[in-house]
C-alpha atoms as a PDB file:
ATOM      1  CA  UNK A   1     -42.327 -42.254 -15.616  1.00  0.00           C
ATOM      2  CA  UNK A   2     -41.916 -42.148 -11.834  1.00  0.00           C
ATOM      3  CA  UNK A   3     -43.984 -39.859 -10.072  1.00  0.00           C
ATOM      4  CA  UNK A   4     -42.985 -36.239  -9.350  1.00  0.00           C
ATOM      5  CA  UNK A   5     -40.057 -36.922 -11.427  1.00  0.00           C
ATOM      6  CA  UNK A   6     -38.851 -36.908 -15.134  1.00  0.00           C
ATOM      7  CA  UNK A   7     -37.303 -39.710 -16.545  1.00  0.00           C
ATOM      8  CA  UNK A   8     -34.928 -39.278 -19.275  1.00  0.00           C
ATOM      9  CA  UNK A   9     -32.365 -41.702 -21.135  1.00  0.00           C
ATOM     10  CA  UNK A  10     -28.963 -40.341 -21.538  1.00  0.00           C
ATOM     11  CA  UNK A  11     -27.040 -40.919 -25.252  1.00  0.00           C
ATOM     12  CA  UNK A  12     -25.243 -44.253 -23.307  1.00  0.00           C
ATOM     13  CA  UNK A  13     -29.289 -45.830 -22.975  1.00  0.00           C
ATOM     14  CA  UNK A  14     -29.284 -45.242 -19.353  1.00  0.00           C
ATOM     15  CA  UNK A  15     -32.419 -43.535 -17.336  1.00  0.00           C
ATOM     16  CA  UNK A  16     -31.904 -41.154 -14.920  1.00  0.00           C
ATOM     17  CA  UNK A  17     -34.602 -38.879 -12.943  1.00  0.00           C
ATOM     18  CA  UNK A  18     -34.694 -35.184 -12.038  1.00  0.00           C
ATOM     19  CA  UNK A  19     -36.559 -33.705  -9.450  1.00  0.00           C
ATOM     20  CA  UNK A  20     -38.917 -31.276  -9.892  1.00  0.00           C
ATOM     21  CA  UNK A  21     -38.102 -27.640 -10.101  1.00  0.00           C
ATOM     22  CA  UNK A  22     -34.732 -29.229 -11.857  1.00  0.00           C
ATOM     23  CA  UNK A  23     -36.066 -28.909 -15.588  1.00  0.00           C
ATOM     24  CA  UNK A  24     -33.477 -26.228 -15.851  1.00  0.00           C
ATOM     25  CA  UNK A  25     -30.275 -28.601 -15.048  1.00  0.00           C
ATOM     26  CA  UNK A  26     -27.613 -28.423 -17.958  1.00  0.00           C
ATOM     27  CA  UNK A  27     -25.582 -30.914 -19.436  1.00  0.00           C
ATOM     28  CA  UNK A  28     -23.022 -32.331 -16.757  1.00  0.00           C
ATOM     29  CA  UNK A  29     -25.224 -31.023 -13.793  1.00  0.00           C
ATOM     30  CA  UNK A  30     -24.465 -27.766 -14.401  1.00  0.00           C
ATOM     31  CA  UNK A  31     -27.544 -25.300 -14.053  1.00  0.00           C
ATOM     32  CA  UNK A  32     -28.833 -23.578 -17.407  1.00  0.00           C
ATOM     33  CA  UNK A  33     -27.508 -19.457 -17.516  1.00  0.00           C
ATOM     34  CA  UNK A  34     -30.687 -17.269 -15.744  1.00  0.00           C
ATOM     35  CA  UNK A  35     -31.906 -20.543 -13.068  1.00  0.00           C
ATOM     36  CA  UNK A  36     -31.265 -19.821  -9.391  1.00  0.00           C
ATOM     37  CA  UNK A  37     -28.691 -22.787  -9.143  1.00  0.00           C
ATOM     38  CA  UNK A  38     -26.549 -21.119 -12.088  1.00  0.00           C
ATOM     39  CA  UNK A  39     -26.805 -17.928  -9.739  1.00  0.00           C
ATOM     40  CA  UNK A  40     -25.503 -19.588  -7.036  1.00  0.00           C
ATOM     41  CA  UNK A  41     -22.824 -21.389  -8.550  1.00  0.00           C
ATOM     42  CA  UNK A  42     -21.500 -17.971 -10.042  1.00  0.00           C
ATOM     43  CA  UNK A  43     -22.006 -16.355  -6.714  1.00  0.00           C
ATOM     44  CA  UNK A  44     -19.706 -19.152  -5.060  1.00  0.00           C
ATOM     45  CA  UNK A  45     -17.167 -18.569  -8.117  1.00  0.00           C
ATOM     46  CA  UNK A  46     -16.779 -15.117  -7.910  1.00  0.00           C
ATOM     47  CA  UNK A  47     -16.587 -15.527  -4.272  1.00  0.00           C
ATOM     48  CA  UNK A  48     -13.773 -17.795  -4.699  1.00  0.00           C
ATOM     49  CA  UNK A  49     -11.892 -15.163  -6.809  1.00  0.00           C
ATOM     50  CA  UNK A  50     -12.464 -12.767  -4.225  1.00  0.00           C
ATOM     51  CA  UNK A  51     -10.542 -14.685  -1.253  1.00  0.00           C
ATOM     52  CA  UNK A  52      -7.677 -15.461  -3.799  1.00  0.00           C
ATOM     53  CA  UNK A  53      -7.428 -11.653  -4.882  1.00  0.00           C
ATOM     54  CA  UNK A  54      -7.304 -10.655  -0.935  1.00  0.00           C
ATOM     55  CA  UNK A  55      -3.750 -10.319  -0.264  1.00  0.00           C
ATOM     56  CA  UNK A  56      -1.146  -7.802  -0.184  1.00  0.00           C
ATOM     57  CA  UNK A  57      -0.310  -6.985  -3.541  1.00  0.00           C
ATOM     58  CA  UNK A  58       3.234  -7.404  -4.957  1.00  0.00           C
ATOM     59  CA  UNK A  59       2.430  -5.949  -8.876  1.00  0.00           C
ATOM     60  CA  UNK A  60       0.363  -4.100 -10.499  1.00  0.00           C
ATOM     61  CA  UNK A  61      -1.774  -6.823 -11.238  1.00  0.00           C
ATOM     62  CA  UNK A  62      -2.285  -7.844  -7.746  1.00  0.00           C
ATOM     63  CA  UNK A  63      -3.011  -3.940  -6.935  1.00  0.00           C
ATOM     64  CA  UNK A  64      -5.816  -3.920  -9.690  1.00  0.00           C
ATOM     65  CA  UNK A  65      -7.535  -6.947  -8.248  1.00  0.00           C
ATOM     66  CA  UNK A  66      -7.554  -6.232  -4.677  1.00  0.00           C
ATOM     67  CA  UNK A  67      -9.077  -3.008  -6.003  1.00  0.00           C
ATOM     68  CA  UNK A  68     -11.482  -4.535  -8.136  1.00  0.00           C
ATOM     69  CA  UNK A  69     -12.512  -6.162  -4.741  1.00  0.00           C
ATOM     70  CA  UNK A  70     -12.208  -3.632  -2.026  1.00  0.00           C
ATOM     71  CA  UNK A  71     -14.428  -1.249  -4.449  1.00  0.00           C
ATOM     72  CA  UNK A  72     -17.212  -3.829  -4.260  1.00  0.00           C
ATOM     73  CA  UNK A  73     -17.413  -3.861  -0.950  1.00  0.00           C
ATOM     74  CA  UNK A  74     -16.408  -0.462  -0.087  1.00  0.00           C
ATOM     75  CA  UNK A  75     -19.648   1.481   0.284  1.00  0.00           C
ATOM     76  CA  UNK A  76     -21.633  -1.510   2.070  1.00  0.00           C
ATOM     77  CA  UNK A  77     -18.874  -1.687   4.609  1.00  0.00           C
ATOM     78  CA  UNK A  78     -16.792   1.288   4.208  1.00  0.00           C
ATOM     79  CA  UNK A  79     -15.322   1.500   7.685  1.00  0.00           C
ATOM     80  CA  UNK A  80     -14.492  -1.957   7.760  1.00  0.00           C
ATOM     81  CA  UNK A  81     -12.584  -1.615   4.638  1.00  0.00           C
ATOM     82  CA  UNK A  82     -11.102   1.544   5.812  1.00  0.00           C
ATOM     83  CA  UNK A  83      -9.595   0.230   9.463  1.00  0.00           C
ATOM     84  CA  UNK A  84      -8.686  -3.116   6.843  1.00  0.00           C
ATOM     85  CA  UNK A  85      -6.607  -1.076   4.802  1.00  0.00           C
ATOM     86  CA  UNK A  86      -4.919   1.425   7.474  1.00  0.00           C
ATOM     87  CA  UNK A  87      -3.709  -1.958   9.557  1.00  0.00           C
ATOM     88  CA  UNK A  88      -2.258  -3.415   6.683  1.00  0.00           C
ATOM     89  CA  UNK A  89      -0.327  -0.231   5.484  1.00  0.00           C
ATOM     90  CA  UNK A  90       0.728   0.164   8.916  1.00  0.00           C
ATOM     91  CA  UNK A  91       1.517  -3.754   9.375  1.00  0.00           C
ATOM     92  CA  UNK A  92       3.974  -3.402   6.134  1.00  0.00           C
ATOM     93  CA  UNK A  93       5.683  -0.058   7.117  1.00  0.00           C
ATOM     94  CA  UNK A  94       6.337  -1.286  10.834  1.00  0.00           C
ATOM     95  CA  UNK A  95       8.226  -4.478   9.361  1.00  0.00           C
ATOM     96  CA  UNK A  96       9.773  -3.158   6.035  1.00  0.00           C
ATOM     97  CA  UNK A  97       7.451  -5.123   4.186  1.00  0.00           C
ATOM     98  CA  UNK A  98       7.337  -4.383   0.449  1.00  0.00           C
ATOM     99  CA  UNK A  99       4.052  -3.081  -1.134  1.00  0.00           C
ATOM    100  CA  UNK A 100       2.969  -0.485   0.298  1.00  0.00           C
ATOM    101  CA  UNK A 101       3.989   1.678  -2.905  1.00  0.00           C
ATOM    102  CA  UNK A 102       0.817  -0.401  -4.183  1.00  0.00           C
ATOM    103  CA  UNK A 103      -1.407   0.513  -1.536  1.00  0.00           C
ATOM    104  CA  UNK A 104      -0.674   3.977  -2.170  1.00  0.00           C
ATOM    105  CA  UNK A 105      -1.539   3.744  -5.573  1.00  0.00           C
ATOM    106  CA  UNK A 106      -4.553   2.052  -4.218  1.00  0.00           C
ATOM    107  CA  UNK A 107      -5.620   4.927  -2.118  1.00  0.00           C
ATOM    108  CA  UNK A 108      -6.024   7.128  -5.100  1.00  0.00           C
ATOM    109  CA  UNK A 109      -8.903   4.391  -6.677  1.00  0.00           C
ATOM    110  CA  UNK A 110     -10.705   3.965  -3.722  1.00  0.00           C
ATOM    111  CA  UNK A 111     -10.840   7.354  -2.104  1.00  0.00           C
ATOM    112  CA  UNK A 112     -10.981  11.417  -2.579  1.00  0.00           C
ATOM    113  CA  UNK A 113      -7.855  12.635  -2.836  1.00  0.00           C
ATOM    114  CA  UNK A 114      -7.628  15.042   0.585  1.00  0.00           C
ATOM    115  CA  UNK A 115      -8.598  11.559   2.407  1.00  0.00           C
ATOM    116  CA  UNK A 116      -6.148   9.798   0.447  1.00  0.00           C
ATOM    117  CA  UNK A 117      -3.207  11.866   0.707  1.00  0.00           C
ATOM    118  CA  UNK A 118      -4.188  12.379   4.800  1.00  0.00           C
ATOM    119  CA  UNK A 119      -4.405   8.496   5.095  1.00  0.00           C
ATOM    120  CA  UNK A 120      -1.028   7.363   3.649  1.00  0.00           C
ATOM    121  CA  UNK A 121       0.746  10.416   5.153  1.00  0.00           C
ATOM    122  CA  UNK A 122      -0.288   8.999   8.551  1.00  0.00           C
ATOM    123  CA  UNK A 123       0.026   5.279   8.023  1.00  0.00           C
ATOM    124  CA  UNK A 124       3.321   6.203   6.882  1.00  0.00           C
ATOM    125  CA  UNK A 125       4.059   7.943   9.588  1.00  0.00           C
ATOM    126  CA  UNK A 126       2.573   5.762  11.700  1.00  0.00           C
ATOM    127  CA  UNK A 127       4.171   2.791  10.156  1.00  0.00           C
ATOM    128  CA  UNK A 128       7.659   4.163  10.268  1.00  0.00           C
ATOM    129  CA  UNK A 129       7.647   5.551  13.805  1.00  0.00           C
ATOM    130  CA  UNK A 130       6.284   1.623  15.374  1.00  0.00           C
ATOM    131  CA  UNK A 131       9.566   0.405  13.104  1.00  0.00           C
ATOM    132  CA  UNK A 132      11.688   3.079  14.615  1.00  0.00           C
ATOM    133  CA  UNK A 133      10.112   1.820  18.336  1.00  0.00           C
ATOM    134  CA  UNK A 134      10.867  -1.696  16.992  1.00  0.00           C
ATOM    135  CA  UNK A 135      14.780  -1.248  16.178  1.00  0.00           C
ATOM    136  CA  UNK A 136      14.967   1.287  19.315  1.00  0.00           C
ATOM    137  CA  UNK A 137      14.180  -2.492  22.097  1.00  0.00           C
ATOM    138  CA  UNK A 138      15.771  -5.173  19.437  1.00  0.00           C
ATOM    139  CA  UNK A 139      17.247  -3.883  16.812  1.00  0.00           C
ATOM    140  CA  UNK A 140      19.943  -2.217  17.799  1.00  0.00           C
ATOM    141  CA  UNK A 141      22.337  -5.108  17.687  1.00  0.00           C
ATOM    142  CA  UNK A 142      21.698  -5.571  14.209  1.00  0.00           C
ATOM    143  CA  UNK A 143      22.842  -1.900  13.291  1.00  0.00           C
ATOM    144  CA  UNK A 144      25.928  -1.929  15.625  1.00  0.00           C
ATOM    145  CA  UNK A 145      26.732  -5.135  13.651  1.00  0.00           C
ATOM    146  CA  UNK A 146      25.501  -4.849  10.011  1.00  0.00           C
ATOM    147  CA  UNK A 147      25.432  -1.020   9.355  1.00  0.00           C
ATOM    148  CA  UNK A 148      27.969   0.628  11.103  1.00  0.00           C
ATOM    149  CA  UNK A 149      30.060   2.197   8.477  1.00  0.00           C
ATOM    150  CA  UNK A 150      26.573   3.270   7.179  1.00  0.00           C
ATOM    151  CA  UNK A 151      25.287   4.668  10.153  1.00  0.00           C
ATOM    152  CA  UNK A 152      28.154   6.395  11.595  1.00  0.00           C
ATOM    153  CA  UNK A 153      27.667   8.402   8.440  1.00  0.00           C
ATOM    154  CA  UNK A 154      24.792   9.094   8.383  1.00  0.00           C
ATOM    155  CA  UNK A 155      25.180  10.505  11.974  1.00  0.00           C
ATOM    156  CA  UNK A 156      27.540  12.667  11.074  1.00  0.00           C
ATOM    157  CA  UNK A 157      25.005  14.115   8.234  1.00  0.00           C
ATOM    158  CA  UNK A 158      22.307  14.238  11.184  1.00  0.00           C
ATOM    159  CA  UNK A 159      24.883  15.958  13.455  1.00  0.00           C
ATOM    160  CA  UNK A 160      25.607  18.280  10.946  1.00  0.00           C
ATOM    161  CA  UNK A 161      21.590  19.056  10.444  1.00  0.00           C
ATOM    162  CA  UNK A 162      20.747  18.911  13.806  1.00  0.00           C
ATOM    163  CA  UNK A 163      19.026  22.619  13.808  1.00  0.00           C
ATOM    164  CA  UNK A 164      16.834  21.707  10.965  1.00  0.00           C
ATOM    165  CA  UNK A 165      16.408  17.696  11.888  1.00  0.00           C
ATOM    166  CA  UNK A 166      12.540  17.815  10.525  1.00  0.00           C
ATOM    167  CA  UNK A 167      14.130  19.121   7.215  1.00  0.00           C
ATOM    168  CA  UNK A 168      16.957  17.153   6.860  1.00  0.00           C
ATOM    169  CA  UNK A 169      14.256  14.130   7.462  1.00  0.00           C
ATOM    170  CA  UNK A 170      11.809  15.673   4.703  1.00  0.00           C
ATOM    171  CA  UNK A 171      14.485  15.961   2.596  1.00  0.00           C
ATOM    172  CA  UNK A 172      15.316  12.789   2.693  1.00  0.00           C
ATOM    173  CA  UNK A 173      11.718  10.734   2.580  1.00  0.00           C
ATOM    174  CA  UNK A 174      11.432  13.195  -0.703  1.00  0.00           C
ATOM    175  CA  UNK A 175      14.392  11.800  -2.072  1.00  0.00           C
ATOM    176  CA  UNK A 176      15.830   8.263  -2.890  1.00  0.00           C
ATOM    177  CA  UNK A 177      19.528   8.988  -1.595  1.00  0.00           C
ATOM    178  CA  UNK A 178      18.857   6.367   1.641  1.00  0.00           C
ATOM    179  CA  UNK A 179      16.381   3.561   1.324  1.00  0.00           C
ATOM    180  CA  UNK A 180      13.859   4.363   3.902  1.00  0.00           C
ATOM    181  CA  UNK A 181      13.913   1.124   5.696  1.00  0.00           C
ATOM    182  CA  UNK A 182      17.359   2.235   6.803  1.00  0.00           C
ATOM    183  CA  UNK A 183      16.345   5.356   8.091  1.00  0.00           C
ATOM    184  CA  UNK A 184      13.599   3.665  10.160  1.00  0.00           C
ATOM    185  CA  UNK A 185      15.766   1.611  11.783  1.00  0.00           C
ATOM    186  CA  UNK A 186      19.205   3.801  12.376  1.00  0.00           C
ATOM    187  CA  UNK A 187      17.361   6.933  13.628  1.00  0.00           C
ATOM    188  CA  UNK A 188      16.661   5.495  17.296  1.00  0.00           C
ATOM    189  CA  UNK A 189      20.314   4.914  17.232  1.00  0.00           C
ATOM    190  CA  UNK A 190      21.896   7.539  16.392  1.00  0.00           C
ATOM    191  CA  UNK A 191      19.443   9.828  18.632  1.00  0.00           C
ATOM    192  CA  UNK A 192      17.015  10.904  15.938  1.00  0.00           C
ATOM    193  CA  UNK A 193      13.941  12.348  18.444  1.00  0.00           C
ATOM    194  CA  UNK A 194      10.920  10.226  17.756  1.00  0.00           C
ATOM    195  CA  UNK A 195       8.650  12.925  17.668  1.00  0.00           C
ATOM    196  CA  UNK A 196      10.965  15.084  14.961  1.00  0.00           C
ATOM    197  CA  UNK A 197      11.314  11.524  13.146  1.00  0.00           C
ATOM    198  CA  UNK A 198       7.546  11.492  12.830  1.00  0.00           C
ATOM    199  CA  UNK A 199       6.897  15.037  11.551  1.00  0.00           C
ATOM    200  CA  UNK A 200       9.031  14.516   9.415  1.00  0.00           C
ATOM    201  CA  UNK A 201       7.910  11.577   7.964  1.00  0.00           C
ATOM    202  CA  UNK A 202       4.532  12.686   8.019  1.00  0.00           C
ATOM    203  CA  UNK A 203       5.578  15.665   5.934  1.00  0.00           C
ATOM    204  CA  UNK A 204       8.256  14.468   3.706  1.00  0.00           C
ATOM    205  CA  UNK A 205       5.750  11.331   2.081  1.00  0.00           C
ATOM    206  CA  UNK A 206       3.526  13.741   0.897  1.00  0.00           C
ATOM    207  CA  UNK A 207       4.980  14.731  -2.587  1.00  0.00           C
ATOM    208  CA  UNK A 208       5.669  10.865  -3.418  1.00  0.00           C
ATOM    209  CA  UNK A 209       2.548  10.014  -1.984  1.00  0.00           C
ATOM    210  CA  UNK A 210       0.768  12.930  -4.201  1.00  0.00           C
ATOM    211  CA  UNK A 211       2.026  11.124  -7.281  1.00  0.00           C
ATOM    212  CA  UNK A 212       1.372   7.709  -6.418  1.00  0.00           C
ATOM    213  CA  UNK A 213      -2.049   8.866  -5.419  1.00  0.00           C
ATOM    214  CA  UNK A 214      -2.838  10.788  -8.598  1.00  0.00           C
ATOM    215  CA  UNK A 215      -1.718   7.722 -10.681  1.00  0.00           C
ATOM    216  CA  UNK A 216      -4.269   5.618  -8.533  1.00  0.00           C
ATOM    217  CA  UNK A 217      -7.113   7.564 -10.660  1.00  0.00           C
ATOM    218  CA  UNK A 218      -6.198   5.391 -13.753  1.00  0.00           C
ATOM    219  CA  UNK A 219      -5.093   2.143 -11.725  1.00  0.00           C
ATOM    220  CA  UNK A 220      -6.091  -0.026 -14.571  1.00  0.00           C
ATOM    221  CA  UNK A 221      -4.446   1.741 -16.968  1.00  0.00           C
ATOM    222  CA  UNK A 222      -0.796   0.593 -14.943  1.00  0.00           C
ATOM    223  CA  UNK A 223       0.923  -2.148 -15.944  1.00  0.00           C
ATOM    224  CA  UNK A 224       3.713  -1.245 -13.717  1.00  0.00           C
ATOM    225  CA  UNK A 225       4.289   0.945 -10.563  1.00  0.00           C
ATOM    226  CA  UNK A 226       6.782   2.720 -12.526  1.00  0.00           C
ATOM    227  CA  UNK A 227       4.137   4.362 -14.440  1.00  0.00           C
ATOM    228  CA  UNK A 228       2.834   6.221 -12.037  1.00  0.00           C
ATOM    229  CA  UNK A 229       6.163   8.697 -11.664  1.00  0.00           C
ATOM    230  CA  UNK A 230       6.586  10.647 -14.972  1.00  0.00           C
ATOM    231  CA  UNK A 231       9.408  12.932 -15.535  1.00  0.00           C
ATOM    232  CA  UNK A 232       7.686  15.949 -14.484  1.00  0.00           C
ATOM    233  CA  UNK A 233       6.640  14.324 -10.967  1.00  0.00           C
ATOM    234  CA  UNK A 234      10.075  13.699 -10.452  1.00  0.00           C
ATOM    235  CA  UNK A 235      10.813  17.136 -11.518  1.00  0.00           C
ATOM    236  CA  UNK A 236       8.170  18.612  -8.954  1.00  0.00           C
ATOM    237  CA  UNK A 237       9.963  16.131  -6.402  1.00  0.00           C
ATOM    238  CA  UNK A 238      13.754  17.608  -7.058  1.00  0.00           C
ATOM    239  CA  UNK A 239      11.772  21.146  -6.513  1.00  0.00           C
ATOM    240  CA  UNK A 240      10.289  20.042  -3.376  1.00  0.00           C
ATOM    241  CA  UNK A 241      13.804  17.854  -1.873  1.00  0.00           C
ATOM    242  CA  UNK A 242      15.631  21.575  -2.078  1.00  0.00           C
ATOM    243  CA  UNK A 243      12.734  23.723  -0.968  1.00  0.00           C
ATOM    244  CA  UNK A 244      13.021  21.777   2.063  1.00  0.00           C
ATOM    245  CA  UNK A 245      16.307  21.884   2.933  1.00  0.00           C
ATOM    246  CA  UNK A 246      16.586  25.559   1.747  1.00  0.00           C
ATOM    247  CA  UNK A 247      16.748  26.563   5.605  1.00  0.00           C
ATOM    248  CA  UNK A 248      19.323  24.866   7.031  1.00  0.00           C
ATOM    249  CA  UNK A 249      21.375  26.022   3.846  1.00  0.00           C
ATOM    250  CA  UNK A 250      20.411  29.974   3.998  1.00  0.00           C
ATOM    251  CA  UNK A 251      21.121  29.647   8.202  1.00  0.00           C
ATOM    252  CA  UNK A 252      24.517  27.744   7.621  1.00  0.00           C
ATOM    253  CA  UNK A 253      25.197  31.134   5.098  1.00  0.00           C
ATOM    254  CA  UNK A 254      24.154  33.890   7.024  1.00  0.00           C
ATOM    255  CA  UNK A 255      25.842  32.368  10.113  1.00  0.00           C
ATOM    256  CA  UNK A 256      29.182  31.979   8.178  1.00  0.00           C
ATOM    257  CA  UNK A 257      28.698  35.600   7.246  1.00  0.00           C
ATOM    258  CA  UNK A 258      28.231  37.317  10.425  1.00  0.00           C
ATOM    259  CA  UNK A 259      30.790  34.840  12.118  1.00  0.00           C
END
């Protein structure tokens, strides 16, 4: 036996030693479950996990992971988490990025609702005015090229709105009638103002947003982002769409009438 150490012979006949403090070494040189080198070894796993599950999810799967993670660490370093979050939201919605439908969801797990619903309204908002910015220097080539047919009409629509632009653009964010990628980038062009554009963007994500939130409650009882818009949210939706553009129809009527 050598000093300080243990000897043992392994099944092949061979001696090895282990240092002291070692006794609790498992088979393989893995550490034995409850010894401070199986702690660290698990630590160093789950950390592992962790930097794989960081990344903008593109399922449900990916959402309930990156939640699973963000959760952890969201009370130790809850601003960091929060600014984390807000620049990625913003990062997808000023590119068209897809996934942000995921982040929403994610809102509703890892905050109260009223700071929820505030923070995706303005990322959103956010978001979809830097895009508008974006296409207003460099993209406007593209649409002149690509969407013209498209955008000419939906400039007529907008011209045809133009009293009640904020909401005409509630109306639409409520509804799915144009993709809203394409209104980010066609507004600058055909003279939507930024500042109506952003009002009503701001305003007009709040019912989806609502429902994608309130699903966010029981993220990991998703399987797909589908699930989170029943038929009576879509219901409430088609309620909100016409409440919205109830103005510029009831001004459009009485001014027919009196003309």
């Amino acid at each position: 036996m050598t000093k300080g150490r243990v000897v043992e012979r392994s099944q092949t006949g061979a001696l090895h030693t282990t240092p002291p403090g070692d006794k609790a070494a498992g088979p393989q040189g893995l550490s034995a479950p409850g010894s401070r080198g199986h702690l660290k070894e698990k630590a160093c796993a789950e950390a592992g996990e962790e930097r794989v599950n960081m990344k903008v999810p593109r399922d449900m799967d990916d959402a309930k992971a990156l939640g699973k993670v963000l959760s952890k660490y969201k009370d130790t370093f809850y601003v960091q988490v929060l600014v984390a979050y807000f620049a990625t939201y913003i990062f997808l919605q000023t590119f068209a990025i897809p996934g942000s439908i995921f982040l929403s969801i994610l809102s509703g797990f890892l905050y109260p609702f009223p700071l929820a619903l505030f923070l995706v309204c303005l990322c959103s908002g956010l978001g979809a005015s830097f895009c508008y910015m974006l296409s207003y220097l460099v993209g406007r080539p593209v649409v002149y090229k690509y969407l013209t047919e498209k955008a000419v009409k939906w400039s007529q629509q907008v011209e045809r709105h133009r009293e009640h632009l904020i909401n005409y653009i509630i109306f639409l964010r409520i509804t799915p009638f144009l993709p809203n990628w394409f209104i980010n980038i066609t507004s600058p062009v055909i003279n939507v103002p930024l500042k109506v554009f952003f009002i009503g963007t701001f305003l007009g994500v709040a019912p989806p947003s609502f429902v994608a939130i309130k699903a966010g409650t029981t993220l990991y009882q998703l399987t797909t982002a589908g699930e989170a818009v029943s038929w009576n949210s879509v219901f409430v939706l088609m309620i909100l769409a016409l409440l919205s553009i109830l103005p510029a129809i009831f001004q459009k009527k009485l001014k027919q009438k009196f003309e």
